[in-house]
C-alpha atoms as a PDB file:
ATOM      1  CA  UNK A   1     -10.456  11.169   7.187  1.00  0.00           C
ATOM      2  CA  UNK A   2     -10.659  10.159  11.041  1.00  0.00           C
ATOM      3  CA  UNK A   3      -9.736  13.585  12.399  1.00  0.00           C
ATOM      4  CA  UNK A   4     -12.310  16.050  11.563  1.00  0.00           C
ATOM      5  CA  UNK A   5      -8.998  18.413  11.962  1.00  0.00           C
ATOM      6  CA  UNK A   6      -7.121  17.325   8.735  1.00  0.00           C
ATOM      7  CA  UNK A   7     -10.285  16.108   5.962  1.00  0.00           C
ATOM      8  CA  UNK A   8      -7.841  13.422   4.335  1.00  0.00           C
ATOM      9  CA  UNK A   9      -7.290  10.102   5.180  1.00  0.00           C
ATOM     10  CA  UNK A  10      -2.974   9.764   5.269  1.00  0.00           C
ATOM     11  CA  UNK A  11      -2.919   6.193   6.008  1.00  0.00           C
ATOM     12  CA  UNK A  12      -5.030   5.750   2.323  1.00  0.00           C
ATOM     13  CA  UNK A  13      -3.012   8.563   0.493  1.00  0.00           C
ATOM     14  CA  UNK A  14       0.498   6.788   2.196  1.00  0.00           C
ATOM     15  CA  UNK A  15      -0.837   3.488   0.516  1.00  0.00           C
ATOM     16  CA  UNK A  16      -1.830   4.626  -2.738  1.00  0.00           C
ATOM     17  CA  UNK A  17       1.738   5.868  -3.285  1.00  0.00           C
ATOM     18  CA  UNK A  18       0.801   9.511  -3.239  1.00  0.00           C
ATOM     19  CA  UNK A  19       3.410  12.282  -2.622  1.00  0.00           C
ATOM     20  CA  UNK A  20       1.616  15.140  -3.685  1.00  0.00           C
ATOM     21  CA  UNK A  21      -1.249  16.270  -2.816  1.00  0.00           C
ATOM     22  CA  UNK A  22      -3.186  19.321  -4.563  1.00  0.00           C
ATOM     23  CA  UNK A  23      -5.543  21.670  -2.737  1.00  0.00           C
ATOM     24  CA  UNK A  24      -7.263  24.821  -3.248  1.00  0.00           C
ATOM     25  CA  UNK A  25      -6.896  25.794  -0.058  1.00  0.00           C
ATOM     26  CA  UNK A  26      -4.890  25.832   2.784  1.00  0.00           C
ATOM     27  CA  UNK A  27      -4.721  21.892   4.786  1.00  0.00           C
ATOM     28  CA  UNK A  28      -3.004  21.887   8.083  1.00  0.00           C
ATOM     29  CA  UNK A  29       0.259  21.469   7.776  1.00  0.00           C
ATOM     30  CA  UNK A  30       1.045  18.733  10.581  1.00  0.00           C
ATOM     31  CA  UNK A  31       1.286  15.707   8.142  1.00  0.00           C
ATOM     32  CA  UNK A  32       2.125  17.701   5.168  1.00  0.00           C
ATOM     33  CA  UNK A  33       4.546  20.073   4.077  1.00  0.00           C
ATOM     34  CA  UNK A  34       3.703  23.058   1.828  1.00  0.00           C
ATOM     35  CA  UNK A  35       6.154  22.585  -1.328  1.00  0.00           C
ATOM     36  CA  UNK A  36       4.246  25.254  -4.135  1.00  0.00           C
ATOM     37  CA  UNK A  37       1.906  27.581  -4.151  1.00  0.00           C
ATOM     38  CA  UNK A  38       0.146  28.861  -7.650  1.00  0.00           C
ATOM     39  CA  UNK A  39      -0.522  32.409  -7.022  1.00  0.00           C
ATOM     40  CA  UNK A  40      -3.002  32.561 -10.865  1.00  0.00           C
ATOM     41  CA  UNK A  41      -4.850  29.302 -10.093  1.00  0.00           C
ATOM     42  CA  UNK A  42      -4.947  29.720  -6.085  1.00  0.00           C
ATOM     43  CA  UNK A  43      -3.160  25.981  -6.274  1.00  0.00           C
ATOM     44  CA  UNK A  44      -1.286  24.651  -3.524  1.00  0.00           C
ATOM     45  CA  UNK A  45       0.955  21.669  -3.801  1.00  0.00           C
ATOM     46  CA  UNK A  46       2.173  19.786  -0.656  1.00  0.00           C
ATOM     47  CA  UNK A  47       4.708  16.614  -0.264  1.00  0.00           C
ATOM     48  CA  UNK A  48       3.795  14.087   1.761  1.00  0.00           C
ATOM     49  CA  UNK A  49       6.787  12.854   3.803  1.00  0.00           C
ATOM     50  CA  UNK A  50       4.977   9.631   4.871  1.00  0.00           C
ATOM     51  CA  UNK A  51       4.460   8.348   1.366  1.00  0.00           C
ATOM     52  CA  UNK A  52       4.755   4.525   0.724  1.00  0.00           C
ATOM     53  CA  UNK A  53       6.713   2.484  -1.775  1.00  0.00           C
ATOM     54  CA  UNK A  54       5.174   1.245  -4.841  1.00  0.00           C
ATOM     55  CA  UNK A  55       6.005  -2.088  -3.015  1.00  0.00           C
ATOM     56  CA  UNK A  56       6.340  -3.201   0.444  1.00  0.00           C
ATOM     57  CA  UNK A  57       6.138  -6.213   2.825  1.00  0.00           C
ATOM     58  CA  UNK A  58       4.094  -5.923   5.972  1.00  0.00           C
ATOM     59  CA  UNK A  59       4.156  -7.238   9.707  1.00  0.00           C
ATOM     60  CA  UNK A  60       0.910  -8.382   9.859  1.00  0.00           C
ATOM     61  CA  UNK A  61      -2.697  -9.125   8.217  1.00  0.00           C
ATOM     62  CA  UNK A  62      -5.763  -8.951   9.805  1.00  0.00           C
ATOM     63  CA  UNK A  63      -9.335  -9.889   7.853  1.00  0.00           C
ATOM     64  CA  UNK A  64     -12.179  -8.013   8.346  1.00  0.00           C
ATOM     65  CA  UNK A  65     -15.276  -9.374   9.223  1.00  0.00           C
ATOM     66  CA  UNK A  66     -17.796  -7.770   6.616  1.00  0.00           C
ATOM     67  CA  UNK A  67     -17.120  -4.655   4.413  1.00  0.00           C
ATOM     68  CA  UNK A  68     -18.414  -1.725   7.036  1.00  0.00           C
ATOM     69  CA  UNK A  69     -15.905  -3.343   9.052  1.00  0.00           C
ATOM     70  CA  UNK A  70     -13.269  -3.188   6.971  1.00  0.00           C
ATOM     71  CA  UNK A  71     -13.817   0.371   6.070  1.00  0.00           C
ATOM     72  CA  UNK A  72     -13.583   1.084   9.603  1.00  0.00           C
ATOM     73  CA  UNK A  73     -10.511  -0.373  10.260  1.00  0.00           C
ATOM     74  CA  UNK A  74      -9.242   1.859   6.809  1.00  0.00           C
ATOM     75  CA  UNK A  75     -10.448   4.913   8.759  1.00  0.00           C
ATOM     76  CA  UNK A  76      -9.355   3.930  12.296  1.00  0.00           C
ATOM     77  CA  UNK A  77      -6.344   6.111  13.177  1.00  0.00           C
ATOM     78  CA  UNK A  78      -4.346   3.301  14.692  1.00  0.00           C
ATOM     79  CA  UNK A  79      -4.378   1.493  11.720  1.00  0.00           C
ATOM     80  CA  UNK A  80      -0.859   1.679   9.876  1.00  0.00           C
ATOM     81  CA  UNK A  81      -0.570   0.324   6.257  1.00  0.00           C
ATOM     82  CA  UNK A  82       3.231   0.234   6.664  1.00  0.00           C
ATOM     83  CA  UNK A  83       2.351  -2.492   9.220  1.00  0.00           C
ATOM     84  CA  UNK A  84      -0.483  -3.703   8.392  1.00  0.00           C
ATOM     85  CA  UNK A  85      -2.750  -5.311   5.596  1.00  0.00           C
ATOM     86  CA  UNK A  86      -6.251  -5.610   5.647  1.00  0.00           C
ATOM     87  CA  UNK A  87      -7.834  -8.657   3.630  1.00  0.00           C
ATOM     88  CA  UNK A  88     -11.561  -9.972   2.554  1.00  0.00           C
ATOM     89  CA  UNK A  89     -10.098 -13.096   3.092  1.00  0.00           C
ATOM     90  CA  UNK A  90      -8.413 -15.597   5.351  1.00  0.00           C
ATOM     91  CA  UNK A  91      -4.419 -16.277   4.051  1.00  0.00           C
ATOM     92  CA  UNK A  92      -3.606 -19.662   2.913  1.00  0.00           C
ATOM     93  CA  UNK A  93      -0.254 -20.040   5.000  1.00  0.00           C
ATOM     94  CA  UNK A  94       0.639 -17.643   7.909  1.00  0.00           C
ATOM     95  CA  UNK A  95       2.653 -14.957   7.527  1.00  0.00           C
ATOM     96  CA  UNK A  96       4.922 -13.540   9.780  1.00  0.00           C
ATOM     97  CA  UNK A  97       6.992 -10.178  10.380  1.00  0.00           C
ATOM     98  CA  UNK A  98      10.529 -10.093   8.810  1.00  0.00           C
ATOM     99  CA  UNK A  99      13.582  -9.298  10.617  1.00  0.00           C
ATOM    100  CA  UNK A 100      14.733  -7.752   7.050  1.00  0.00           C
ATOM    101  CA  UNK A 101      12.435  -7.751   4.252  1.00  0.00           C
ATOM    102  CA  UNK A 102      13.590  -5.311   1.185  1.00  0.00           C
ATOM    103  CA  UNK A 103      11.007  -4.822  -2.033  1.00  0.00           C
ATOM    104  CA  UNK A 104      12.691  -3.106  -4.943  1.00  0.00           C
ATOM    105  CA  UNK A 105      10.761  -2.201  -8.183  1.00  0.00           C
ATOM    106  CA  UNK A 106      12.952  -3.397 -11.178  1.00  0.00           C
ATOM    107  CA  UNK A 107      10.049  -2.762 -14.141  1.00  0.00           C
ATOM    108  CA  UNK A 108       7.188  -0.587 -14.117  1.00  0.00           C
ATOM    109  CA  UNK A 109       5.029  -0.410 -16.936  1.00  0.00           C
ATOM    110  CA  UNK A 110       1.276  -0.620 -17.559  1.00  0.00           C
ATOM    111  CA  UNK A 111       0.950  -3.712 -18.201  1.00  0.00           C
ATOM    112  CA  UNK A 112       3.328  -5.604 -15.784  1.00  0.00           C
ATOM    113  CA  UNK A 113       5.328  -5.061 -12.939  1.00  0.00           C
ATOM    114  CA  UNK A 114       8.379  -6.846 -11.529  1.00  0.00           C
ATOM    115  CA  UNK A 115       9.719  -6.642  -7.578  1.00  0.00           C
ATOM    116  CA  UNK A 116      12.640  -8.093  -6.592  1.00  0.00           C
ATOM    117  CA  UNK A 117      12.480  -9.256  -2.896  1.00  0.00           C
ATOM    118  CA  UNK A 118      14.293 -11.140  -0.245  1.00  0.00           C
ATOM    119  CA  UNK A 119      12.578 -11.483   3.102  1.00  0.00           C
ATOM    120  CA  UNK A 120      14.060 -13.405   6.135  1.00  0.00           C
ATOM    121  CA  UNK A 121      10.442 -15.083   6.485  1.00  0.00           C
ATOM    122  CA  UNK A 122       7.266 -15.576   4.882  1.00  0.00           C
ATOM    123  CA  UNK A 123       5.764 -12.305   4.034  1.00  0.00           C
ATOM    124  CA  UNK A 124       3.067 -10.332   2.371  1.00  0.00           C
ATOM    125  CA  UNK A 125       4.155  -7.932  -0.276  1.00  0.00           C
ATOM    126  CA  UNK A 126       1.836  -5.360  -0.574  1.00  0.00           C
ATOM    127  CA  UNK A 127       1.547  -3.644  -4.067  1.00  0.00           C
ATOM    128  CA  UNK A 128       0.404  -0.017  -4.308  1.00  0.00           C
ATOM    129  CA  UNK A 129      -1.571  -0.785  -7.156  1.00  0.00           C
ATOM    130  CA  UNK A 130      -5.391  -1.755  -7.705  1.00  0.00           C
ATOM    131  CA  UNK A 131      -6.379  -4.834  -7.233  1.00  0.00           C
ATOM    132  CA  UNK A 132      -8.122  -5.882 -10.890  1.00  0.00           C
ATOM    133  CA  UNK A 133      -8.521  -9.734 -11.249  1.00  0.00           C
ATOM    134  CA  UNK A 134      -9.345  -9.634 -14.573  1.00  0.00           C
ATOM    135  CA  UNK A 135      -6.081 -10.064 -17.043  1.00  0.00           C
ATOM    136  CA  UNK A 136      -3.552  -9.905 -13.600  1.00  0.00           C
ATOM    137  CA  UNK A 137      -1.434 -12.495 -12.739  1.00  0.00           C
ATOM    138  CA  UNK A 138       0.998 -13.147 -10.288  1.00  0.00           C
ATOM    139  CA  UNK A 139       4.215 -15.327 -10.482  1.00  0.00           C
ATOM    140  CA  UNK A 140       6.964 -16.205  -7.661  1.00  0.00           C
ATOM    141  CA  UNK A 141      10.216 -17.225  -9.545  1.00  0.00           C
ATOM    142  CA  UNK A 142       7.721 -18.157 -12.044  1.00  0.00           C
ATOM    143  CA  UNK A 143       5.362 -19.927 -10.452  1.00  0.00           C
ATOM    144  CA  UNK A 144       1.860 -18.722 -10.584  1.00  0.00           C
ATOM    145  CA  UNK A 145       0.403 -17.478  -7.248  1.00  0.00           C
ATOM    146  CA  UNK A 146      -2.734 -15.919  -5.965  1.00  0.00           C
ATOM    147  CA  UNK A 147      -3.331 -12.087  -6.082  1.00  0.00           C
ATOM    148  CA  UNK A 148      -4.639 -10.910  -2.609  1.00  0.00           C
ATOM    149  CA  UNK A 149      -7.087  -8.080  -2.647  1.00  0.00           C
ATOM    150  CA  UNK A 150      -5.623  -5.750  -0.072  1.00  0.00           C
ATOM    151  CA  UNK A 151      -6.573  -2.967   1.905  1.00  0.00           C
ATOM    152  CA  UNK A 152      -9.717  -2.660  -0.266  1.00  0.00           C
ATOM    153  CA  UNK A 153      -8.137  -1.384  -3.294  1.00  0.00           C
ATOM    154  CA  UNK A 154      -4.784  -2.650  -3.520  1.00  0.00           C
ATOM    155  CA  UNK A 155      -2.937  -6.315  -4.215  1.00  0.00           C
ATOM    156  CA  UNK A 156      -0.371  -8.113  -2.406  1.00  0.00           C
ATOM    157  CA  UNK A 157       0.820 -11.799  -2.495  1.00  0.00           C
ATOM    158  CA  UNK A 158       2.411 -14.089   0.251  1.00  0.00           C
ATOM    159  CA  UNK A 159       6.225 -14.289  -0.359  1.00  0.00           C
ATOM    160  CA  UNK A 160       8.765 -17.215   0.889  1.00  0.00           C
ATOM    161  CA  UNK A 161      11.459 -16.344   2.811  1.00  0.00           C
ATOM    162  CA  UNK A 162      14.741 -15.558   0.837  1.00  0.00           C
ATOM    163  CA  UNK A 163      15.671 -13.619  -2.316  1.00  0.00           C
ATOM    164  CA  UNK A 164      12.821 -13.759  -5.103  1.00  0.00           C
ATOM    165  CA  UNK A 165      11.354 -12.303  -8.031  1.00  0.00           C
ATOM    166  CA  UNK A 166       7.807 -11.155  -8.071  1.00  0.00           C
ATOM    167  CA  UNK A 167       5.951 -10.393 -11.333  1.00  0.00           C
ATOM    168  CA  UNK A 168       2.794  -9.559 -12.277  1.00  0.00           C
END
Protein backbone atom coordinates (compact mmCIF):
# COMPACT_ATOMS: atom_id res chain seq x y z
CA UNK A 1 0.00 0.00 0.00
CA UNK A 2 1.06 3.83 -0.31
CA UNK A 3 0.65 4.66 3.38
CA UNK A 4 3.07 2.80 5.40
CA UNK A 5 0.06 3.45 8.09
CA UNK A 6 -2.58 1.00 6.62
CA UNK A 7 -0.22 -2.11 4.63
CA UNK A 8 -3.11 -2.59 1.93
CA UNK A 9 -3.60 -1.00 -1.12
CA UNK A 10 -7.78 0.12 -1.04
CA UNK A 11 -7.83 1.54 -4.39
CA UNK A 12 -6.67 -2.36 -5.69
CA UNK A 13 -8.93 -4.21 -3.08
CA UNK A 14 -12.02 -1.45 -4.19
CA UNK A 15 -11.28 -2.70 -7.85
CA UNK A 16 -11.03 -6.25 -7.42
CA UNK A 17 -14.56 -6.22 -5.97
CA UNK A 18 -13.47 -7.11 -2.48
CA UNK A 19 -15.72 -6.49 0.58
CA UNK A 20 -14.10 -8.47 3.02
CA UNK A 21 -11.06 -8.51 4.02
CA UNK A 22 -9.45 -11.21 6.51
CA UNK A 23 -6.62 -10.46 8.93
CA UNK A 24 -4.92 -11.95 11.76
CA UNK A 25 -4.48 -9.02 13.33
CA UNK A 26 -5.75 -5.87 14.07
CA UNK A 27 -5.63 -3.14 10.59
CA UNK A 28 -6.51 0.39 11.34
CA UNK A 29 -9.77 0.91 11.18
CA UNK A 30 -10.00 4.30 9.08
CA UNK A 31 -10.95 2.63 5.70
CA UNK A 32 -12.38 -0.42 7.19
CA UNK A 33 -14.87 -1.39 9.53
CA UNK A 34 -14.45 -4.32 11.97
CA UNK A 35 -17.59 -6.69 11.16
CA UNK A 36 -16.28 -10.32 13.08
CA UNK A 37 -13.90 -11.32 15.14
CA UNK A 38 -12.96 -15.30 15.60
CA UNK A 39 -12.00 -15.56 19.12
CA UNK A 40 -10.49 -19.81 18.35
CA UNK A 41 -8.67 -18.84 15.12
CA UNK A 42 -7.61 -15.12 16.25
CA UNK A 43 -9.56 -14.16 12.72
CA UNK A 44 -10.79 -10.85 12.09
CA UNK A 45 -13.18 -10.02 9.33
CA UNK A 46 -13.70 -6.38 8.17
CA UNK A 47 -16.22 -4.81 5.37
CA UNK A 48 -14.97 -2.58 3.18
CA UNK A 49 -17.45 0.28 2.62
CA UNK A 50 -15.60 1.54 -0.51
CA UNK A 51 -15.99 -1.67 -2.45
CA UNK A 52 -16.60 -1.46 -6.28
CA UNK A 53 -19.19 -3.00 -8.55
CA UNK A 54 -18.48 -6.03 -10.46
CA UNK A 55 -19.02 -3.44 -13.32
CA UNK A 56 -18.57 0.16 -13.75
CA UNK A 57 -17.96 2.98 -16.28
CA UNK A 58 -15.22 5.47 -15.61
CA UNK A 59 -14.46 9.31 -16.22
CA UNK A 60 -11.32 8.96 -17.61
CA UNK A 61 -8.25 6.74 -18.97
CA UNK A 62 -4.89 7.54 -18.79
CA UNK A 63 -1.93 5.06 -20.39
CA UNK A 64 1.04 4.53 -18.73
CA UNK A 65 4.19 4.94 -20.19
CA UNK A 66 6.09 1.57 -19.32
CA UNK A 67 5.06 -1.00 -16.61
CA UNK A 68 7.08 0.64 -13.38
CA UNK A 69 5.04 3.44 -14.37
CA UNK A 70 2.00 2.01 -14.35
CA UNK A 71 2.49 0.33 -11.08
CA UNK A 72 3.13 3.61 -9.72
CA UNK A 73 0.23 5.21 -10.75
CA UNK A 74 -1.71 1.76 -9.07
CA UNK A 75 0.07 2.74 -5.84
CA UNK A 76 -0.20 6.56 -6.06
CA UNK A 77 -2.81 7.64 -3.48
CA UNK A 78 -4.53 10.09 -5.77
CA UNK A 79 -5.28 7.60 -8.09
CA UNK A 80 -9.13 6.59 -7.92
CA UNK A 81 -10.33 3.47 -9.88
CA UNK A 82 -13.92 4.72 -9.54
CA UNK A 83 -12.59 7.51 -11.83
CA UNK A 84 -10.10 6.32 -13.42
CA UNK A 85 -8.63 3.47 -15.71
CA UNK A 86 -5.24 2.80 -16.32
CA UNK A 87 -4.32 1.12 -19.81
CA UNK A 88 -1.02 -0.48 -21.64
CA UNK A 89 -2.46 0.98 -24.47
CA UNK A 90 -3.68 4.01 -26.35
CA UNK A 91 -7.90 3.80 -26.88
CA UNK A 92 -9.12 3.56 -30.33
CA UNK A 93 -11.90 6.38 -30.01
CA UNK A 94 -11.96 8.88 -27.05
CA UNK A 95 -13.88 8.43 -24.31
CA UNK A 96 -15.48 10.80 -22.30
CA UNK A 97 -17.19 11.17 -18.71
CA UNK A 98 -20.99 10.45 -18.59
CA UNK A 99 -23.49 12.69 -17.20
CA UNK A 100 -25.37 9.24 -16.23
CA UNK A 101 -23.80 6.06 -16.95
CA UNK A 102 -25.54 2.90 -15.01
CA UNK A 103 -23.77 -0.84 -15.36
CA UNK A 104 -26.01 -3.58 -14.05
CA UNK A 105 -24.86 -7.29 -13.93
CA UNK A 106 -27.75 -9.42 -15.44
CA UNK A 107 -25.60 -13.02 -15.63
CA UNK A 108 -22.72 -14.07 -13.76
CA UNK A 109 -21.28 -17.27 -14.30
CA UNK A 110 -17.80 -18.66 -14.96
CA UNK A 111 -17.78 -18.74 -18.14
CA UNK A 112 -19.61 -15.52 -19.33
CA UNK A 113 -20.85 -12.47 -18.10
CA UNK A 114 -23.56 -10.09 -19.31
CA UNK A 115 -23.91 -6.06 -18.26
CA UNK A 116 -26.59 -4.18 -19.24
CA UNK A 117 -25.61 -0.46 -19.72
CA UNK A 118 -26.83 2.85 -20.91
CA UNK A 119 -24.39 5.73 -20.80
CA UNK A 120 -25.20 9.34 -21.99
CA UNK A 121 -21.69 9.20 -23.90
CA UNK A 122 -19.01 7.06 -24.97
CA UNK A 123 -17.60 5.26 -22.06
CA UNK A 124 -15.28 2.68 -20.68
CA UNK A 125 -16.85 -0.08 -18.71
CA UNK A 126 -14.55 -1.39 -16.46
CA UNK A 127 -15.01 -5.13 -15.44
CA UNK A 128 -13.79 -6.33 -12.04
CA UNK A 129 -12.58 -9.34 -13.49
CA UNK A 130 -9.05 -10.52 -14.89
CA UNK A 131 -8.13 -9.68 -17.91
CA UNK A 132 -7.35 -13.35 -19.77
CA UNK A 133 -7.23 -13.02 -23.64
CA UNK A 134 -7.21 -16.40 -24.22
CA UNK A 135 -10.98 -17.94 -24.79
CA UNK A 136 -12.61 -14.12 -23.78
CA UNK A 137 -14.59 -12.31 -25.96
CA UNK A 138 -16.40 -9.30 -25.93
CA UNK A 139 -19.67 -8.34 -27.80
CA UNK A 140 -21.71 -4.86 -27.90
CA UNK A 141 -25.36 -5.73 -28.94
CA UNK A 142 -23.58 -8.49 -30.53
CA UNK A 143 -21.00 -7.14 -32.19
CA UNK A 144 -17.57 -8.29 -31.36
CA UNK A 145 -15.31 -5.67 -29.67
CA UNK A 146 -11.89 -5.46 -28.20
CA UNK A 147 -11.15 -6.46 -24.53
CA UNK A 148 -9.01 -3.67 -22.86
CA UNK A 149 -6.51 -4.82 -20.32
CA UNK A 150 -7.21 -2.50 -17.44
CA UNK A 151 -5.69 -1.37 -14.44
CA UNK A 152 -3.13 -4.21 -14.83
CA UNK A 153 -5.32 -7.00 -13.98
CA UNK A 154 -8.69 -6.21 -14.95
CA UNK A 155 -10.82 -5.74 -18.50
CA UNK A 156 -12.97 -3.08 -19.69
CA UNK A 157 -14.32 -2.17 -23.21
CA UNK A 158 -15.32 1.26 -24.80
CA UNK A 159 -19.18 1.57 -24.76
CA UNK A 160 -21.49 3.90 -27.16
CA UNK A 161 -23.60 6.17 -25.71
CA UNK A 162 -27.22 4.86 -25.00
CA UNK A 163 -28.78 1.67 -23.59
CA UNK A 164 -26.68 -1.60 -24.50
CA UNK A 165 -25.88 -5.01 -23.74
CA UNK A 166 -22.39 -6.06 -22.95
CA UNK A 167 -21.32 -9.74 -22.97
CA UNK A 168 -18.44 -11.51 -22.61
Amino acid sequence: GADPKFPVNMNVVNMLNTKYILAPGRLPETRIALANTDQAKGILTYRNPDVLPRAWFVKEAEVATSKSALFARLNDPSWNPRTTALLENPLSEPVTASDSAVATIAKLGAHEVTVETFTSRTSLLVLSEVYYPAGWKAFVDGKETEIRKTNYVLRSVIVPAGTHRVEF
